[in-house]
PDB file of N, CA and C in Angstrom:
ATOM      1  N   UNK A   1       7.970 -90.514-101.013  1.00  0.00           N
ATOM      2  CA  UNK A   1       8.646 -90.913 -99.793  1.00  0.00           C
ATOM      3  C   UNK A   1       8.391 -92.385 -99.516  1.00  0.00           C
ATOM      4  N   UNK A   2       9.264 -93.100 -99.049  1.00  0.00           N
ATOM      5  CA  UNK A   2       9.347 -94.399 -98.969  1.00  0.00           C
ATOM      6  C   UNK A   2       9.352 -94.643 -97.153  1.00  0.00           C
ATOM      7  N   UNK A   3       8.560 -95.290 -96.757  1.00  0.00           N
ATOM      8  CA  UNK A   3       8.454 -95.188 -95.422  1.00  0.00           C
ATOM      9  C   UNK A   3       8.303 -97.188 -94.959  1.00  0.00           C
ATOM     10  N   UNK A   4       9.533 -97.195 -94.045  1.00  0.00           N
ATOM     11  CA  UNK A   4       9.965 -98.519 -93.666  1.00  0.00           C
ATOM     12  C   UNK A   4      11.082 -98.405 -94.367  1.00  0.00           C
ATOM     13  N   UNK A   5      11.518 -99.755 -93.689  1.00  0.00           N
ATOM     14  CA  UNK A   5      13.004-100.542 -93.919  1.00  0.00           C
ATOM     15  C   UNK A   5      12.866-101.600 -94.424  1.00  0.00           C
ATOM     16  N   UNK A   6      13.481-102.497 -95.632  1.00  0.00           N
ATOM     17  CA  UNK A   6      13.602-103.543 -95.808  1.00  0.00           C
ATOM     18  C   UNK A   6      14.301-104.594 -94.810  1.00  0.00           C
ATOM     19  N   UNK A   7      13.985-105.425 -94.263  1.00  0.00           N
ATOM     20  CA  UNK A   7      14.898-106.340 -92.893  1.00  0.00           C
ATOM     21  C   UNK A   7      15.036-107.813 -93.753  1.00  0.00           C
ATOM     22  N   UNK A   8      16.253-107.921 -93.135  1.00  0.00           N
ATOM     23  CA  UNK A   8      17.124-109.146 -94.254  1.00  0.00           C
ATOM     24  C   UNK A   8      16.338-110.147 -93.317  1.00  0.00           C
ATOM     25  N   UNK A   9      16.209-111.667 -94.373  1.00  0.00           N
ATOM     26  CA  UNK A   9      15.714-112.688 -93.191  1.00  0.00           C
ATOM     27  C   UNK A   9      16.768-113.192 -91.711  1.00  0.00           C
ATOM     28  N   UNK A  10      16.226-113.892 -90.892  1.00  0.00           N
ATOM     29  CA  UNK A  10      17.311-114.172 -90.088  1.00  0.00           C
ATOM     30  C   UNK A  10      17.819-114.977 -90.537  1.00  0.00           C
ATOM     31  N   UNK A  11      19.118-115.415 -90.238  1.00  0.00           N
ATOM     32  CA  UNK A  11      20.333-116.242 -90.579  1.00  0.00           C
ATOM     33  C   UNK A  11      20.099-117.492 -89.409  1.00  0.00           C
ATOM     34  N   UNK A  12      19.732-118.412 -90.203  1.00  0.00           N
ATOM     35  CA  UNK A  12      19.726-119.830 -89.533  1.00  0.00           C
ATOM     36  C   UNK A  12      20.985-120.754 -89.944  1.00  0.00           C
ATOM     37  N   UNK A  13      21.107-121.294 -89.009  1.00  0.00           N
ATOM     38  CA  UNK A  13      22.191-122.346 -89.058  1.00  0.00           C
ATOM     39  C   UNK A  13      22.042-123.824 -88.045  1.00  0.00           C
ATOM     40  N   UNK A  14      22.208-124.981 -88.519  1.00  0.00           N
ATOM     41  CA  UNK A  14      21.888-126.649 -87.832  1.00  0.00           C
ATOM     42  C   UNK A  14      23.007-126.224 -86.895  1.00  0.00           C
ATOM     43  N   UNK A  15      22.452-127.392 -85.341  1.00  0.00           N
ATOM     44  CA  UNK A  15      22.958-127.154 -84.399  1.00  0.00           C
ATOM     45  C   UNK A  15      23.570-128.500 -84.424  1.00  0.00           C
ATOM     46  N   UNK A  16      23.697-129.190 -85.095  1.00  0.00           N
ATOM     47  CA  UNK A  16      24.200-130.401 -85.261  1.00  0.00           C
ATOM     48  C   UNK A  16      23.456-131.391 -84.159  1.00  0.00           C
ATOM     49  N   UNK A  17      22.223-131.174 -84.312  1.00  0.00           N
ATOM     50  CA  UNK A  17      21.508-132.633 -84.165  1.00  0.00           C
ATOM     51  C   UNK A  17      20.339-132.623 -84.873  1.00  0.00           C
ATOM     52  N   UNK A  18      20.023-134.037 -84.987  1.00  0.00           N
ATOM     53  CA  UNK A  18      19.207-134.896 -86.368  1.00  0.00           C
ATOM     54  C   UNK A  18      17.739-134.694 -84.939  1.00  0.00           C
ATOM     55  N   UNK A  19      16.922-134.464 -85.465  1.00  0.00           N
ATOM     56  CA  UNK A  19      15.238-134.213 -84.697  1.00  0.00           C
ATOM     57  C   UNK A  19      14.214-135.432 -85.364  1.00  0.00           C
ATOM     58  N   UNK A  20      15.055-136.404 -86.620  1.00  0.00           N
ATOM     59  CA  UNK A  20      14.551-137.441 -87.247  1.00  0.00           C
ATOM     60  C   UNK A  20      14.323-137.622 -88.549  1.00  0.00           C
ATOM     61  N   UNK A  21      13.460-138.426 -89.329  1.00  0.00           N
ATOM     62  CA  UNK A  21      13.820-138.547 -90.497  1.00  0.00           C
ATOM     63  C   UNK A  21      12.493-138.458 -91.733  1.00  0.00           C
ATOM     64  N   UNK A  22      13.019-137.695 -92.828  1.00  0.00           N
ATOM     65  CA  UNK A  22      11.415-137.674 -93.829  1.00  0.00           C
ATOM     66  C   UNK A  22      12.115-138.752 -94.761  1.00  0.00           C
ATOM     67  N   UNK A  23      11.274-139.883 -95.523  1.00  0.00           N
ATOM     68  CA  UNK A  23      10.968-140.496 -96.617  1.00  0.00           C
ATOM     69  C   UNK A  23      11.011-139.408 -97.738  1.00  0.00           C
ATOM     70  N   UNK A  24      11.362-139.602 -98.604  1.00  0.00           N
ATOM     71  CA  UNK A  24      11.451-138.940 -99.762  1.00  0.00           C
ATOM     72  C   UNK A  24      11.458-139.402-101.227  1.00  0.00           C
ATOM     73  N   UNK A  25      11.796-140.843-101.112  1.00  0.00           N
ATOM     74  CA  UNK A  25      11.707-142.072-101.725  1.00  0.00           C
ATOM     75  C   UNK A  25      11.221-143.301-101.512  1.00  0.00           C
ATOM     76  N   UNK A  26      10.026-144.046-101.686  1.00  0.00           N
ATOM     77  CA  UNK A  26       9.699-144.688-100.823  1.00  0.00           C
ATOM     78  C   UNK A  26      10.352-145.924-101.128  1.00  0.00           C
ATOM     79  N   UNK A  27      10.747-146.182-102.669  1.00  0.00           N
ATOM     80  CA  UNK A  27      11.387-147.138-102.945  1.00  0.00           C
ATOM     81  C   UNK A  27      10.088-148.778-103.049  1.00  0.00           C
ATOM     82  N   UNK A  28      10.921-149.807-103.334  1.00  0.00           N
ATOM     83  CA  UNK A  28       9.775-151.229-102.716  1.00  0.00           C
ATOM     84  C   UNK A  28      10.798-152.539-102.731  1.00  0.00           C
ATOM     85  N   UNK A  29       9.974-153.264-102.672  1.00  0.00           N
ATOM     86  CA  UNK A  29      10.949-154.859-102.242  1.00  0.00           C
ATOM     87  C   UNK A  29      11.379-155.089-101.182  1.00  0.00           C
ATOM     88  N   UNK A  30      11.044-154.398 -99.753  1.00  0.00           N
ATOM     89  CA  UNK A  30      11.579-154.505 -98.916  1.00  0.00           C
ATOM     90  C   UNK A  30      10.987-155.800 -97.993  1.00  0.00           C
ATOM     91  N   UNK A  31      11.495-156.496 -97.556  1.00  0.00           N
ATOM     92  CA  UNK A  31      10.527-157.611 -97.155  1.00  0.00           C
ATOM     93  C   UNK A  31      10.899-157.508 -95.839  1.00  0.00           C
ATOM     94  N   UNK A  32      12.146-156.714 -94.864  1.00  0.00           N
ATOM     95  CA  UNK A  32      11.663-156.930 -93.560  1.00  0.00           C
ATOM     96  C   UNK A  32      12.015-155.014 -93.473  1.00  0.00           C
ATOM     97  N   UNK A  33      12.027-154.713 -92.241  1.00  0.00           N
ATOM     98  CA  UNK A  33      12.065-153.122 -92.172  1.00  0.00           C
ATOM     99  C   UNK A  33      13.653-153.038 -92.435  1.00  0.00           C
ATOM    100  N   UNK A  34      14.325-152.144 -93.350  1.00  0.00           N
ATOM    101  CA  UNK A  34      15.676-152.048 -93.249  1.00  0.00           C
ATOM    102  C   UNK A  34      15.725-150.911 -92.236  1.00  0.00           C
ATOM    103  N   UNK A  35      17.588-151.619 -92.238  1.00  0.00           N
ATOM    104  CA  UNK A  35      18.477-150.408 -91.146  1.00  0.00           C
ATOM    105  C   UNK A  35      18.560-149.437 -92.154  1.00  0.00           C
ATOM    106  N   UNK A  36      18.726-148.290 -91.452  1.00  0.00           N
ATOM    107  CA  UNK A  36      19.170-146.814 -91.539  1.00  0.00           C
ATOM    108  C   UNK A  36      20.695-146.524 -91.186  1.00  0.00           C
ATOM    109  N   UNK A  37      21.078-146.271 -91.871  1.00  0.00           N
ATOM    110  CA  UNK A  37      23.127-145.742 -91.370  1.00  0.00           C
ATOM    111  C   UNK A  37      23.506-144.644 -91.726  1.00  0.00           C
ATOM    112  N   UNK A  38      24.046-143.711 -90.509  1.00  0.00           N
ATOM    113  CA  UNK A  38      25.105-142.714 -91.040  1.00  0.00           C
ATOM    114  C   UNK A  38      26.037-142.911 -91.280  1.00  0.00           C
ATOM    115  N   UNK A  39      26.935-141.647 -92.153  1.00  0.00           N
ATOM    116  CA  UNK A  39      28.064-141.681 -92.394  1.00  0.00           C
ATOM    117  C   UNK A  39      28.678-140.543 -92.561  1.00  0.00           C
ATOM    118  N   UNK A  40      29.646-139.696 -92.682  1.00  0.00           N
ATOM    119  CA  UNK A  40      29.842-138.094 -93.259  1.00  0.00           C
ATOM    120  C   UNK A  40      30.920-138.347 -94.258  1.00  0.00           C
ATOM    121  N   UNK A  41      30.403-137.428 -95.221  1.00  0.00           N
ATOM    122  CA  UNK A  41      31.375-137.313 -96.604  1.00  0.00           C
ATOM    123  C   UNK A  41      32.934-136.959 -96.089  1.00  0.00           C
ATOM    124  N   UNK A  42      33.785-136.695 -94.831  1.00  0.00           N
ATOM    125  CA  UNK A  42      34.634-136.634 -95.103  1.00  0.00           C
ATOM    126  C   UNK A  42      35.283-137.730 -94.075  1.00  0.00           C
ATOM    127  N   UNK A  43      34.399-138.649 -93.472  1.00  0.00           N
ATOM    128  CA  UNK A  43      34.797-140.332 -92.635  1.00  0.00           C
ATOM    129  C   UNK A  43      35.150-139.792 -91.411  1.00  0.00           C
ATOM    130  N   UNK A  44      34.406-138.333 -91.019  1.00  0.00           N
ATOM    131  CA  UNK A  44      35.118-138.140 -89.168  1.00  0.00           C
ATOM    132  C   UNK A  44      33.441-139.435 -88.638  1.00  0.00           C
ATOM    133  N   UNK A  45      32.217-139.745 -89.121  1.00  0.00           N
ATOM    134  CA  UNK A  45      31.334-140.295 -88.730  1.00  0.00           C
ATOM    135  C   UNK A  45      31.509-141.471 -89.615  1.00  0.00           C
ATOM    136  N   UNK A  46      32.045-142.863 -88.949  1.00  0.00           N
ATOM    137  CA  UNK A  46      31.943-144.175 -89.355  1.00  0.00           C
ATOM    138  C   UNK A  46      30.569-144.245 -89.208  1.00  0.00           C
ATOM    139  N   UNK A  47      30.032-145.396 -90.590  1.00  0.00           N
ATOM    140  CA  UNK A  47      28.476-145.848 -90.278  1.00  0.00           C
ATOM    141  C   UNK A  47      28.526-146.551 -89.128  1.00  0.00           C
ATOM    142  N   UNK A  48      27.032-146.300 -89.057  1.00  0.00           N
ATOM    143  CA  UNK A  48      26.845-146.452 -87.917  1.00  0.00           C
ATOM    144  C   UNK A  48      24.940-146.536 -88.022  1.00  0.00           C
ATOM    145  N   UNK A  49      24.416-147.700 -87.166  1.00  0.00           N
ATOM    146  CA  UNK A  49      22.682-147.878 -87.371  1.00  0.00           C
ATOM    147  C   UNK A  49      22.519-146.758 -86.457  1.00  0.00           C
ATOM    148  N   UNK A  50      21.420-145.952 -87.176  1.00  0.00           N
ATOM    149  CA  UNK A  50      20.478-144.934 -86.112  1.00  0.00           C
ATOM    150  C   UNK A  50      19.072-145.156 -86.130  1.00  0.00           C
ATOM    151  N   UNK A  51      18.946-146.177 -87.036  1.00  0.00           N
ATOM    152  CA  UNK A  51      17.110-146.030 -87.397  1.00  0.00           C
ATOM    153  C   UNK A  51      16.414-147.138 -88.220  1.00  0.00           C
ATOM    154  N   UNK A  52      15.519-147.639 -87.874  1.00  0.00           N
ATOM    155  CA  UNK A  52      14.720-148.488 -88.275  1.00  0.00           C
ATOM    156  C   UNK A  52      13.810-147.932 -88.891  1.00  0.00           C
ATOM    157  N   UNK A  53      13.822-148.433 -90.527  1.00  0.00           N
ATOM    158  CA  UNK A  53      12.176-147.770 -91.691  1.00  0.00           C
ATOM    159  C   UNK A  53      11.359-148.986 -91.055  1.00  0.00           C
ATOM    160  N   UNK A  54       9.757-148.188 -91.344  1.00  0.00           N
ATOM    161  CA  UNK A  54       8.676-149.346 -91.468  1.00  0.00           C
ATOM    162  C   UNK A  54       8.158-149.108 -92.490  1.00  0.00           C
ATOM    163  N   UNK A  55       7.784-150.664 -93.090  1.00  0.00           N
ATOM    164  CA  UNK A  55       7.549-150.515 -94.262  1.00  0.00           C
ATOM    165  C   UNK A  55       6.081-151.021 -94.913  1.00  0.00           C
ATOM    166  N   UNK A  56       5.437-150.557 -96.172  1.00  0.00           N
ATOM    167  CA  UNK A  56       3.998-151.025 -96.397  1.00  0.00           C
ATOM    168  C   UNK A  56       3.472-152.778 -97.029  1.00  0.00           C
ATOM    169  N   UNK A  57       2.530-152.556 -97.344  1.00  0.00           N
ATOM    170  CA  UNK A  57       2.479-154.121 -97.595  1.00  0.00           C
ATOM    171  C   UNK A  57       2.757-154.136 -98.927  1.00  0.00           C
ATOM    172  N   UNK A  58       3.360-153.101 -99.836  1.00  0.00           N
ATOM    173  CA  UNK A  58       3.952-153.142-101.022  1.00  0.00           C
ATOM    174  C   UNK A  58       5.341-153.150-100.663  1.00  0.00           C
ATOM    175  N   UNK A  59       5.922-153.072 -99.495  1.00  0.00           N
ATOM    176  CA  UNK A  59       7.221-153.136 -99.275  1.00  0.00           C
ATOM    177  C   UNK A  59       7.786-151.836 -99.563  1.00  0.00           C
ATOM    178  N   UNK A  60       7.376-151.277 -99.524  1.00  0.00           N
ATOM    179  CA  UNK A  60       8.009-149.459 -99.623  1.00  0.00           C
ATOM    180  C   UNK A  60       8.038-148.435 -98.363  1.00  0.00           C
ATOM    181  N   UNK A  61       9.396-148.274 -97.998  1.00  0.00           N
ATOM    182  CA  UNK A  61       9.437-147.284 -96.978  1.00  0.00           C
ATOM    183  C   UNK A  61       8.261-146.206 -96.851  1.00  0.00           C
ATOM    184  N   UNK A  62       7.548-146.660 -95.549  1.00  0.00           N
ATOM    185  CA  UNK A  62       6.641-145.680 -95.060  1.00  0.00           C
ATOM    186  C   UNK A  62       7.466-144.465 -94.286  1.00  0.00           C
ATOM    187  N   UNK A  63       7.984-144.910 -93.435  1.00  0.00           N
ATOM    188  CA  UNK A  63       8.255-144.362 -92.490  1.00  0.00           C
ATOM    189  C   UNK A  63       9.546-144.852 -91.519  1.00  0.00           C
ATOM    190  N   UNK A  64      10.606-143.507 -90.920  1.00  0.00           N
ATOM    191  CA  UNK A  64      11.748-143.940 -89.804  1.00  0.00           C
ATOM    192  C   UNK A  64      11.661-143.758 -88.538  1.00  0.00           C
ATOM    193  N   UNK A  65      11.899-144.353 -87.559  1.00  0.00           N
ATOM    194  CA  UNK A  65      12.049-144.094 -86.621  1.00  0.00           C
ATOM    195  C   UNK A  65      13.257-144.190 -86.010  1.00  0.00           C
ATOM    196  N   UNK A  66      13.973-143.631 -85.063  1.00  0.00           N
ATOM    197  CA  UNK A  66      15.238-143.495 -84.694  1.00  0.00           C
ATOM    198  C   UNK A  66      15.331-144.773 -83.257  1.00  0.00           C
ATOM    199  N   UNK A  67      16.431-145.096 -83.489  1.00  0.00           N
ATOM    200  CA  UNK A  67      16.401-146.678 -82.409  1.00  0.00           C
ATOM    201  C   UNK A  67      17.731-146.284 -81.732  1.00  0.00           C
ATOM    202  N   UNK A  68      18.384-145.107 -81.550  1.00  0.00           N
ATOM    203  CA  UNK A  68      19.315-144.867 -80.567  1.00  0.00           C
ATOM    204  C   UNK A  68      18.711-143.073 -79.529  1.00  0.00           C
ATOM    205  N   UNK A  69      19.474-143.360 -78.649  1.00  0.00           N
ATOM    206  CA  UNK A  69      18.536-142.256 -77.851  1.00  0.00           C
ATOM    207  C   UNK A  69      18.889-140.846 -78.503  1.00  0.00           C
ATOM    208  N   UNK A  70      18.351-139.682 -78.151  1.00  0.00           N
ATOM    209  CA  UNK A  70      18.726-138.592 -78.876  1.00  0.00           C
ATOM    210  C   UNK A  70      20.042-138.442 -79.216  1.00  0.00           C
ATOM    211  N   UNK A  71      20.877-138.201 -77.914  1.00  0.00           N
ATOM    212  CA  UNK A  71      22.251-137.514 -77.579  1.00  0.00           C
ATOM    213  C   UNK A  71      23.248-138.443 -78.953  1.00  0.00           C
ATOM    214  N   UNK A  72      22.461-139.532 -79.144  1.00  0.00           N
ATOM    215  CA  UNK A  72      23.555-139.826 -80.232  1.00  0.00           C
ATOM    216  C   UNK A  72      22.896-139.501 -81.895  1.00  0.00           C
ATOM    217  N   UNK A  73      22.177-138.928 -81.679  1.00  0.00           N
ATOM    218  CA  UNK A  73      21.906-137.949 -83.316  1.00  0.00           C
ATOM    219  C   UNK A  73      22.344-136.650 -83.317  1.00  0.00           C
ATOM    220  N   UNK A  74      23.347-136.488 -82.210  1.00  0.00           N
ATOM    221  CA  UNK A  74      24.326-135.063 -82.167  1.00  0.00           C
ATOM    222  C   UNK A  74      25.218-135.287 -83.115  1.00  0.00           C
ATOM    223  N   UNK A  75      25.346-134.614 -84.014  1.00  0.00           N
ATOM    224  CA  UNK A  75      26.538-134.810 -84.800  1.00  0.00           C
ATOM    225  C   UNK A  75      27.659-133.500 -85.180  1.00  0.00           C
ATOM    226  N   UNK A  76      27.078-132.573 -84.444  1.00  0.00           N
ATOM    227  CA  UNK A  76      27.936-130.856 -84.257  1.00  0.00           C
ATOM    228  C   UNK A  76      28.683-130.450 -85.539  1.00  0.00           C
ATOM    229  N   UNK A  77      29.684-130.465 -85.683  1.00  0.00           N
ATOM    230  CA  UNK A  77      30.536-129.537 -87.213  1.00  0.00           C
ATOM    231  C   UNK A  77      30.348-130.770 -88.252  1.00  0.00           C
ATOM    232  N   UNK A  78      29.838-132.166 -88.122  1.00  0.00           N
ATOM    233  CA  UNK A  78      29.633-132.891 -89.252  1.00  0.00           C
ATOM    234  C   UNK A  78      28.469-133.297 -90.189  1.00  0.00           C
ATOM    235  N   UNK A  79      26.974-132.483 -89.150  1.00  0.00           N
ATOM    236  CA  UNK A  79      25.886-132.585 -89.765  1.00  0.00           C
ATOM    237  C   UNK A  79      25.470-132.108 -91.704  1.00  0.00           C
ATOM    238  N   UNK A  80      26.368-131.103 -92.138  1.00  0.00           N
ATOM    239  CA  UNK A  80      26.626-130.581 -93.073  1.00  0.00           C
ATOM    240  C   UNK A  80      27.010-131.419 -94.263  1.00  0.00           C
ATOM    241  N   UNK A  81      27.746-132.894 -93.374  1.00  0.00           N
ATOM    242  CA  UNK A  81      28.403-133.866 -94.419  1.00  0.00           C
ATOM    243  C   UNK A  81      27.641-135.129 -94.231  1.00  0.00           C
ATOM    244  N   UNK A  82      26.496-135.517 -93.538  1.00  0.00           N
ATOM    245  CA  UNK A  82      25.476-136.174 -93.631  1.00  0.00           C
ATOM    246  C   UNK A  82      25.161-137.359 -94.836  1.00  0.00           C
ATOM    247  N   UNK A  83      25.573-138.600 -94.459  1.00  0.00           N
ATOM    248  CA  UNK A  83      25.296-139.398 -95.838  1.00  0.00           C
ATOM    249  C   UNK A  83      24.035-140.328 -95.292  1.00  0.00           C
ATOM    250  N   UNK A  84      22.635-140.646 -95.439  1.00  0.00           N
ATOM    251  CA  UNK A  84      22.143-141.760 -94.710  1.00  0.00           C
ATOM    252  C   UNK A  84      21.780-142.860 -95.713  1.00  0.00           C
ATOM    253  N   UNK A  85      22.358-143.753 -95.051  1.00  0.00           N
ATOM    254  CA  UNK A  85      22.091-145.008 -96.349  1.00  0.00           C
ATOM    255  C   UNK A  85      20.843-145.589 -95.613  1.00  0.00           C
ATOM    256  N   UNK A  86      19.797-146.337 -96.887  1.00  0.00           N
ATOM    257  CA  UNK A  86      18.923-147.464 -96.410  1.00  0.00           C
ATOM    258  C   UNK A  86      19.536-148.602 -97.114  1.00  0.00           C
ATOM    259  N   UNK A  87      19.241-149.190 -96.262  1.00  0.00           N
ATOM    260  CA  UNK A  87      19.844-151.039 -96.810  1.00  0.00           C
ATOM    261  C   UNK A  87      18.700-151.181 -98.199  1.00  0.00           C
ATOM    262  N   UNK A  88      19.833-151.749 -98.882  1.00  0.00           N
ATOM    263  CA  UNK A  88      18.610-152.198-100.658  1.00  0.00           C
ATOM    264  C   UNK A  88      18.117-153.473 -99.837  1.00  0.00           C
ATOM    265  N   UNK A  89      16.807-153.716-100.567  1.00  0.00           N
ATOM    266  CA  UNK A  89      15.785-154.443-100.544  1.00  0.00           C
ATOM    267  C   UNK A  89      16.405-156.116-100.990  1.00  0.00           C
ATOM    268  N   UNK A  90      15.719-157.027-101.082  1.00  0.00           N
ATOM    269  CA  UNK A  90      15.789-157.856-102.063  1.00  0.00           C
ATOM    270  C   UNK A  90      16.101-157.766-103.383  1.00  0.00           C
ATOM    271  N   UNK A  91      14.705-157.057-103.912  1.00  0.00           N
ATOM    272  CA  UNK A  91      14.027-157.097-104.894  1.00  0.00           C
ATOM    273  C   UNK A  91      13.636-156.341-105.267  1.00  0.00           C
ATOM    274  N   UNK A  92      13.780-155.023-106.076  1.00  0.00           N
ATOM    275  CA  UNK A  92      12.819-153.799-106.388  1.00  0.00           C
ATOM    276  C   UNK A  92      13.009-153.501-107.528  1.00  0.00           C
ATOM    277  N   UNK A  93      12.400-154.881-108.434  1.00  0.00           N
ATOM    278  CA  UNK A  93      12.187-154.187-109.602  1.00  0.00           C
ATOM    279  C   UNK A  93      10.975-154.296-110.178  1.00  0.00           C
ATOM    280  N   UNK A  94       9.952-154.283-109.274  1.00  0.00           N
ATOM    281  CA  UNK A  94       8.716-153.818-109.620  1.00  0.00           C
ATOM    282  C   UNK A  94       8.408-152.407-109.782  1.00  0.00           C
ATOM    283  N   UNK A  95       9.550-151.725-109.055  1.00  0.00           N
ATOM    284  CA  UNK A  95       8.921-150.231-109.024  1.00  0.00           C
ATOM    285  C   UNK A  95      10.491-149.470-109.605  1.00  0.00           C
ATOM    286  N   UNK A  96      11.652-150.101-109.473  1.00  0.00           N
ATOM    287  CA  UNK A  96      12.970-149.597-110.088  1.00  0.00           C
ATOM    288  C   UNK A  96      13.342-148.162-109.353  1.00  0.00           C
ATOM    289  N   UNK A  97      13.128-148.404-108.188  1.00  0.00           N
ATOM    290  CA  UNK A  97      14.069-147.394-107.108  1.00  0.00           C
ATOM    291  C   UNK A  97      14.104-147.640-105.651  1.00  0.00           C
ATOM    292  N   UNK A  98      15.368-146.963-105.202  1.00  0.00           N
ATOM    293  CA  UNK A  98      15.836-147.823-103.884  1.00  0.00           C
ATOM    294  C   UNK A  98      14.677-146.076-103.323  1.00  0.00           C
ATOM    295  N   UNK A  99      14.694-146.454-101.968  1.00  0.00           N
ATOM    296  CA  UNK A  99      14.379-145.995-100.691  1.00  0.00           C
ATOM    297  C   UNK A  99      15.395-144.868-100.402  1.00  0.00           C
ATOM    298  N   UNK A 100      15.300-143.673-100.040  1.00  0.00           N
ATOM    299  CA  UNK A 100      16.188-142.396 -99.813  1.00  0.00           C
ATOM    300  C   UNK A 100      15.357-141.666 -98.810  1.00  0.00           C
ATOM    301  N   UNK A 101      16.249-141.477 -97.865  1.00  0.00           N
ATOM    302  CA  UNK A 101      15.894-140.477 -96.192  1.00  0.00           C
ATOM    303  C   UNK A 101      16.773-139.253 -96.379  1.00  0.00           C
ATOM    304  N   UNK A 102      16.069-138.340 -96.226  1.00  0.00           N
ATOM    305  CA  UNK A 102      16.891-137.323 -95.361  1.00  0.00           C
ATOM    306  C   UNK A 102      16.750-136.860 -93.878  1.00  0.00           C
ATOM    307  N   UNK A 103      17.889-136.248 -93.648  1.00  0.00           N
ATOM    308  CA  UNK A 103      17.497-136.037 -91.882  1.00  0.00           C
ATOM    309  C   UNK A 103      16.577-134.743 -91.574  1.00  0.00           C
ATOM    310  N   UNK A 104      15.958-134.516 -90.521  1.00  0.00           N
ATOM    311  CA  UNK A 104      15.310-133.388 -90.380  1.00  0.00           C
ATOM    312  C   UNK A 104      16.075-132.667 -89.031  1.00  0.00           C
ATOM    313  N   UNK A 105      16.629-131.721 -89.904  1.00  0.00           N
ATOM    314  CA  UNK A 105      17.757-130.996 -88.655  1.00  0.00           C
ATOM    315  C   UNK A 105      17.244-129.963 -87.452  1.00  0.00           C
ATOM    316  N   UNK A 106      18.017-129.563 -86.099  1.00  0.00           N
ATOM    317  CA  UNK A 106      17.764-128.754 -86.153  1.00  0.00           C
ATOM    318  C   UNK A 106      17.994-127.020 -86.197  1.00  0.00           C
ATOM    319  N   UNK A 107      17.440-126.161 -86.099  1.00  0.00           N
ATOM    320  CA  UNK A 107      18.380-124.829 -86.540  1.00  0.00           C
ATOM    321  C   UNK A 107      18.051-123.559 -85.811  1.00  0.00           C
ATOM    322  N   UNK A 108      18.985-123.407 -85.370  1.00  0.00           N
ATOM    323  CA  UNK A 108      19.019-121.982 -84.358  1.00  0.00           C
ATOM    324  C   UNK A 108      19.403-120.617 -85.033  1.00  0.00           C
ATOM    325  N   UNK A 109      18.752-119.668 -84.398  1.00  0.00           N
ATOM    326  CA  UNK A 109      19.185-118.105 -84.890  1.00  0.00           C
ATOM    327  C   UNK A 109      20.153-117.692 -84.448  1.00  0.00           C
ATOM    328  N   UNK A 110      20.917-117.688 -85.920  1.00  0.00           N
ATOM    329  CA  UNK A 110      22.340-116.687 -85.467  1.00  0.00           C
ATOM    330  C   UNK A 110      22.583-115.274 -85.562  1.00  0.00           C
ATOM    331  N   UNK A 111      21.725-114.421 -86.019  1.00  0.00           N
ATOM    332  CA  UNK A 111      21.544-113.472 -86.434  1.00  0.00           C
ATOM    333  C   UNK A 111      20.334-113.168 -86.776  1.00  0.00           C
ATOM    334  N   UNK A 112      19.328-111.587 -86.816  1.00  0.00           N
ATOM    335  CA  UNK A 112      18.429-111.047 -87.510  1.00  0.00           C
ATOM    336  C   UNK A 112      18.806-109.360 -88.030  1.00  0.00           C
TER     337      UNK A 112
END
């Protein structure tokens, strides 16, 4: 006899706003902090600056911080198409890779 139920996980889904940003690349050559820009793969979100990296004394993205107030990291049915560019450096060919962010979304229960 088999006693219990297997229960499916809950079903999460982004509410279309950005909660901020992880480094994932730190990249180098950066000699002042670059801008951060969105964009969405299908152009309903023109770039646009949301965020300032700080960067180490090797010039490699440490870290983002967001430089517009929340309500404008709402991005509702376009978060899905999410492009964030960092501005290239000068110079990075000491280490031979650019700097790459992703957003950290957030996500509500639609179901259990």
């Amino acid at each position: 006899l088999r006693v219990g139920a297997r229960l499916a996980p809950p079903k999460l889904v982004p509410t279309g706003k950005v909660l901020g940003f992880k480094v994932v690349e730190r990249g180098c050559g950066h000699t002042t902090p670059p801008e951060i820009t969105v964009a969405s793969i299908g152009g309903s979100i023109q770039s646009k600056e949301v965020a300032k990296g700080r960067i180490g004394k090797d010039g490699g993205l440490d870290s983002v911080e967001a430089d517009v107030p929340p309500e404008a990291l709402d991005f509702a049915d376009a978060v899905n198409d999410l492009i964030l560019n960092v501005a290239d450096p000068k110079d990075n060919s000491a280490c031979g890779t650019l700097a790459k962010v992703v957003p950290i979304l957030e996500y509500r229960v639609e179901s259990v």
